[in-house]
N, C-alpha and C. Protein backbone atom coordinates (compact mmCIF):
# COMPACT_ATOMS: atom_id res chain seq x y z
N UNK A 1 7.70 15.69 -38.16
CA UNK A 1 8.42 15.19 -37.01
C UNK A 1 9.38 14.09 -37.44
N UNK A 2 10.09 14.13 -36.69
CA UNK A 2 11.58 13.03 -37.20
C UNK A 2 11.13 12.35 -36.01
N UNK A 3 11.81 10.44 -36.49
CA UNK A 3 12.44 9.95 -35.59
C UNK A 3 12.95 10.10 -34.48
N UNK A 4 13.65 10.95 -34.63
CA UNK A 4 14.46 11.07 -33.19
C UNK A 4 13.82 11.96 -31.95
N UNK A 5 13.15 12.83 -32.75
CA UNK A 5 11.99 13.58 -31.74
C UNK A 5 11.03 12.75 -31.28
N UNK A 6 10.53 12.24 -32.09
CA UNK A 6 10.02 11.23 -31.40
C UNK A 6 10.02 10.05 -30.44
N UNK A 7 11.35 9.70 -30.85
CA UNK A 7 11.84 8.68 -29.75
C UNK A 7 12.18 9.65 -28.62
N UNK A 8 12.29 10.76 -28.59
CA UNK A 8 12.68 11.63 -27.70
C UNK A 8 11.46 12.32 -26.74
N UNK A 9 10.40 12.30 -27.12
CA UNK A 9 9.40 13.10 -26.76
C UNK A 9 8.63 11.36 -25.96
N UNK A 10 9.12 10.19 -26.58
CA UNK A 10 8.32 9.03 -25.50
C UNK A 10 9.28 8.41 -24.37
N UNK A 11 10.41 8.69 -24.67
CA UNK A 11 11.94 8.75 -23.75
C UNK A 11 11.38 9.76 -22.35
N UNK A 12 11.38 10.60 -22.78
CA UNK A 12 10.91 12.07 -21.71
C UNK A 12 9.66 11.67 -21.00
N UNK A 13 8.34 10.78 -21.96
CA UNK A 13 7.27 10.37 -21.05
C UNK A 13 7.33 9.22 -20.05
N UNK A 14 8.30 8.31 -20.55
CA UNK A 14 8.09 7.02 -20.00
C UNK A 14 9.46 7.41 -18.68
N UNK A 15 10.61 7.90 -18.90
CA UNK A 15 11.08 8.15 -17.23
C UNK A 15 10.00 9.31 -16.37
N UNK A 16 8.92 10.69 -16.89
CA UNK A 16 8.17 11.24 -16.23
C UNK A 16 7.54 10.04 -14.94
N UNK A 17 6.88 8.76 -16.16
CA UNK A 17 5.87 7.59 -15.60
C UNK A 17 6.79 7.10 -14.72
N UNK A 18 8.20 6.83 -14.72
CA UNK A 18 8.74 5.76 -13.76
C UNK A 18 9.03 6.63 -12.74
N UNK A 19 9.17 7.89 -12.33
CA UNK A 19 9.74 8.88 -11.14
C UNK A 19 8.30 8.93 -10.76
N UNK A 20 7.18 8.94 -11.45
CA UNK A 20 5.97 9.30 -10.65
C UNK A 20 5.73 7.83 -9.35
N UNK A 21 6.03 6.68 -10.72
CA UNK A 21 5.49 6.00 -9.15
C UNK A 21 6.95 5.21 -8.72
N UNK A 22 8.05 5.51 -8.95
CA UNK A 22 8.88 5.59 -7.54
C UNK A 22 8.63 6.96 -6.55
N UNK A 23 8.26 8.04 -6.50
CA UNK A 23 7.80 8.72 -5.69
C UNK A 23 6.30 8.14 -4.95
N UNK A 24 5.87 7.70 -5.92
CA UNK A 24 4.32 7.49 -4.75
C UNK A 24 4.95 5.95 -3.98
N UNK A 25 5.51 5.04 -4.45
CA UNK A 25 6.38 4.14 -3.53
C UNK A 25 6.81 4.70 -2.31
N UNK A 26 7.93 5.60 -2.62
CA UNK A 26 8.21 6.18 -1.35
C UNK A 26 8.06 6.76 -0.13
N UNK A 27 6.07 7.20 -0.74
CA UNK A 27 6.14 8.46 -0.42
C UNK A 27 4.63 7.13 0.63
N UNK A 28 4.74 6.03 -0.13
CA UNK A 28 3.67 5.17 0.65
C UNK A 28 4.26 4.69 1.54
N UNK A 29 5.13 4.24 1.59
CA UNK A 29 6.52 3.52 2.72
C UNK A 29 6.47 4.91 3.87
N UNK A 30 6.93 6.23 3.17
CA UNK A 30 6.87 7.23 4.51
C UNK A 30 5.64 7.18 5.63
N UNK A 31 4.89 7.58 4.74
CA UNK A 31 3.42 7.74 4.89
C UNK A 31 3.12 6.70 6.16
N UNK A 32 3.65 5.29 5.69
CA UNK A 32 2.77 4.06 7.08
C UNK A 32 4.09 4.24 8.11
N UNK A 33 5.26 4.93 8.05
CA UNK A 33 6.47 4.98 8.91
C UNK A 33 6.17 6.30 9.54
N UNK A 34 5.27 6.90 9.47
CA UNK A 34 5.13 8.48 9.93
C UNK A 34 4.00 8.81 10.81
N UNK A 35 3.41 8.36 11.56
CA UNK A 35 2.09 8.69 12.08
C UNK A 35 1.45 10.08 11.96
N UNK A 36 0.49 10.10 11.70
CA UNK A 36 -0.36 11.49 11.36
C UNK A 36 -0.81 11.81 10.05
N UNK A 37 0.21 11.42 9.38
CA UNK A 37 0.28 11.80 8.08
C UNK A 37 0.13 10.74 6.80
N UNK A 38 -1.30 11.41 6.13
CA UNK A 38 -0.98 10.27 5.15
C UNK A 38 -0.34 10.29 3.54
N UNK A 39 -1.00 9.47 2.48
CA UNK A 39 -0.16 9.46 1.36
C UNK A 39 -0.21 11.14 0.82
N UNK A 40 -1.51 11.35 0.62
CA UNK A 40 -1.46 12.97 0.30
C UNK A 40 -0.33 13.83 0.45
N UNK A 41 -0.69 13.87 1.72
CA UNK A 41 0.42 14.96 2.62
C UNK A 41 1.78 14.72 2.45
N UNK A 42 2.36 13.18 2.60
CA UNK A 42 3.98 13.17 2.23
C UNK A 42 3.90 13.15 0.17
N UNK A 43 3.23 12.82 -0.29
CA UNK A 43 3.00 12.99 -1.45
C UNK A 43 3.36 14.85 -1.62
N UNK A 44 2.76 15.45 -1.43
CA UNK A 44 2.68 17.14 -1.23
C UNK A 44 3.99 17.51 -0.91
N UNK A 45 4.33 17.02 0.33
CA UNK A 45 5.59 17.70 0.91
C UNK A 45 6.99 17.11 -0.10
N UNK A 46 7.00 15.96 -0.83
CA UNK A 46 7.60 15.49 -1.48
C UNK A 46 7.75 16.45 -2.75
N UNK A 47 6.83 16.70 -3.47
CA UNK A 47 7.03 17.39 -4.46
C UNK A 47 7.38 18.99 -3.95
N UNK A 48 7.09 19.86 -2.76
CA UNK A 48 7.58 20.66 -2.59
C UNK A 48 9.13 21.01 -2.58
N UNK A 49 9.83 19.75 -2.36
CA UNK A 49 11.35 20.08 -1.58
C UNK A 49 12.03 20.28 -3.16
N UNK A 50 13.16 20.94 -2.99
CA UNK A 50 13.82 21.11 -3.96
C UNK A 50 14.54 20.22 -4.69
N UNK A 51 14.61 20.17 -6.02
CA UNK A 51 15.21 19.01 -6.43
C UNK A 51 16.40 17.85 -5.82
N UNK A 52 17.36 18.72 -5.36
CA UNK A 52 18.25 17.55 -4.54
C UNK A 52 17.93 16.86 -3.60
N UNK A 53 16.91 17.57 -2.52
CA UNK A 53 16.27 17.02 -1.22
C UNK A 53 14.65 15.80 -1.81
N UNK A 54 14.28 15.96 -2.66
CA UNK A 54 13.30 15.43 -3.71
C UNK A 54 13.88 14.18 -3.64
N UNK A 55 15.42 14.28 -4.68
CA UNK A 55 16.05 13.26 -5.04
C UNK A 55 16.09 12.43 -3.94
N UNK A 56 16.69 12.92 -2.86
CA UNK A 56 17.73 12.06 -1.50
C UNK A 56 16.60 11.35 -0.92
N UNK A 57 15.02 12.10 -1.07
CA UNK A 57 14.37 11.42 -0.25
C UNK A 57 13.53 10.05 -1.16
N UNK A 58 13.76 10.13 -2.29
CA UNK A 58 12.91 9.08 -3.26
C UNK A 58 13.89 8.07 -3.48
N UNK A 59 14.81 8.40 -3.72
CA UNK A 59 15.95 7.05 -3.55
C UNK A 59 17.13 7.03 -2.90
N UNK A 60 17.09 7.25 -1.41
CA UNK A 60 17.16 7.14 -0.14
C UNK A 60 16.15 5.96 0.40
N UNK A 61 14.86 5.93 0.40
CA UNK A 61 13.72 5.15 0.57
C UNK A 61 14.12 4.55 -0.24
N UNK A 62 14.14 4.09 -1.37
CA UNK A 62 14.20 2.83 -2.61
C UNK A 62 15.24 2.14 -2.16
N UNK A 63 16.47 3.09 -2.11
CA UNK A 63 17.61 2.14 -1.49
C UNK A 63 17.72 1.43 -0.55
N UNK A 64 17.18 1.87 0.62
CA UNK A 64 16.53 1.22 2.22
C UNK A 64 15.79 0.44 1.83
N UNK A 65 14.87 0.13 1.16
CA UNK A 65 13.91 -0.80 0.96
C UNK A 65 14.49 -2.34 -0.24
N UNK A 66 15.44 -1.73 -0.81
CA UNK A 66 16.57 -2.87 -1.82
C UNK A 66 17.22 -3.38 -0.59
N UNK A 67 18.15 -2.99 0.36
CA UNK A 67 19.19 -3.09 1.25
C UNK A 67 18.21 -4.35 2.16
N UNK A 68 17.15 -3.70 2.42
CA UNK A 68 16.02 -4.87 3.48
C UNK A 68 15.96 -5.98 2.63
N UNK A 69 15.94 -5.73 1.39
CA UNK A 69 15.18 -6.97 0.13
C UNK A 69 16.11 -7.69 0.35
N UNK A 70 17.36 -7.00 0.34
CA UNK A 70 19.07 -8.63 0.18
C UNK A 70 19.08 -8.65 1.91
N UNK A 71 18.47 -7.78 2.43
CA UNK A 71 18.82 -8.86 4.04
C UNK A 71 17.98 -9.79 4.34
N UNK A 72 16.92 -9.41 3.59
CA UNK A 72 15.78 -10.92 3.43
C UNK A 72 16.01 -11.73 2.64
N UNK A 73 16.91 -11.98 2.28
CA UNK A 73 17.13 -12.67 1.08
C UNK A 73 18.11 -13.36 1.74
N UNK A 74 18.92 -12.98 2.92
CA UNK A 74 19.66 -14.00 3.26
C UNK A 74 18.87 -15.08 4.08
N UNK A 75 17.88 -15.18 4.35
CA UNK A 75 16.68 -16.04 5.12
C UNK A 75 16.53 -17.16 4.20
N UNK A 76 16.29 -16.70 2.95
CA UNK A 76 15.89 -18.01 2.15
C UNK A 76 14.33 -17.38 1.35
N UNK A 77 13.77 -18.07 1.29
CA UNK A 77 12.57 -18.32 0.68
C UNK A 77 11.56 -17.77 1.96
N UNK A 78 11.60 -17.81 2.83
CA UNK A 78 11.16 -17.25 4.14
C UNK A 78 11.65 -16.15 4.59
N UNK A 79 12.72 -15.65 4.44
CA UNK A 79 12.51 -14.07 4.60
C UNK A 79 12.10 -13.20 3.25
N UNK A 80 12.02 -13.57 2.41
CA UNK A 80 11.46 -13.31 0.73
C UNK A 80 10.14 -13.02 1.29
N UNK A 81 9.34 -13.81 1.69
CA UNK A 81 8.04 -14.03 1.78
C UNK A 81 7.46 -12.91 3.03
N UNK A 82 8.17 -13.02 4.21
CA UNK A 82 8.42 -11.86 5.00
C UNK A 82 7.76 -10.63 4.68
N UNK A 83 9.11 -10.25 3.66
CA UNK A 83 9.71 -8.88 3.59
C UNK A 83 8.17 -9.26 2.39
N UNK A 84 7.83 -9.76 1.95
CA UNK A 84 6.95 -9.78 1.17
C UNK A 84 5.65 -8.88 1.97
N UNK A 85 5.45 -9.92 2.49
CA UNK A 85 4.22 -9.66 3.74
C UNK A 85 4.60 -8.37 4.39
N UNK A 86 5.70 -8.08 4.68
CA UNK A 86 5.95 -6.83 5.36
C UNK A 86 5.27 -5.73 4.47
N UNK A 87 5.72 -5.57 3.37
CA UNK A 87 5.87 -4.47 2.01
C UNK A 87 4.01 -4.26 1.87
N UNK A 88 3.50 -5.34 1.67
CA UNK A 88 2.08 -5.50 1.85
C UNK A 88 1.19 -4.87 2.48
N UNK A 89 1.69 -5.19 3.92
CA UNK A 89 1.04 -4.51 5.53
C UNK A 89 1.02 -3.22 5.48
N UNK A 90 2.78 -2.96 5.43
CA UNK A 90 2.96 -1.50 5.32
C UNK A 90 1.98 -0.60 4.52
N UNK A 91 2.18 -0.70 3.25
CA UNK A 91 1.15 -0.18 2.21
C UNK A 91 0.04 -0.40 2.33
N UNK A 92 -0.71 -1.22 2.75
CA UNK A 92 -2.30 -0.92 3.38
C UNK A 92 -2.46 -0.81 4.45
């Protein structure tokens, strides 16, 4: 094995690791915004959709959830803490 396969074959693992849990992020944010349904199920339906609809919906959510972060951020140190507490609630 060369170098470069190698750096290539832990390149390929470590973005696998970062899409897995920006999807379970997302898919936890849906999940407490969705009644009925929990992480499983939008977890499931997430990986069903086809790659572009996959995409739109995993960072679509990330982006909505950055966009809230700088509107809390115009609060100060108190909407930080907020959106803190919010992110928290939500997810459990």
């Amino acid at each position: 094995m060369t170098l470069w396969y190698c750096a290539a074959m832990n390149r390929n693992r470590i973005t696998h690791q970062l899409w897995t849990r920006c999807r379970d992020v997302a898919a936890a944010l849906i999940a407490a915004c969705w009644p009925g349904r929990d992480f499983a199920h939008v977890t499931t339906l997430i990986d069903k959709a086809p790659n572009s609809t996959r995409n739109v919906i995993v960072f679509g959510t990330l982006g909505a959830l950055f966009a809230a972060s700088i509107g809390a951020a115009q609060f100060g140190l108190i909407g930080l803490c907020l959106f803190g507490l919010l992110g928290i609630w939500l997810i459990r």
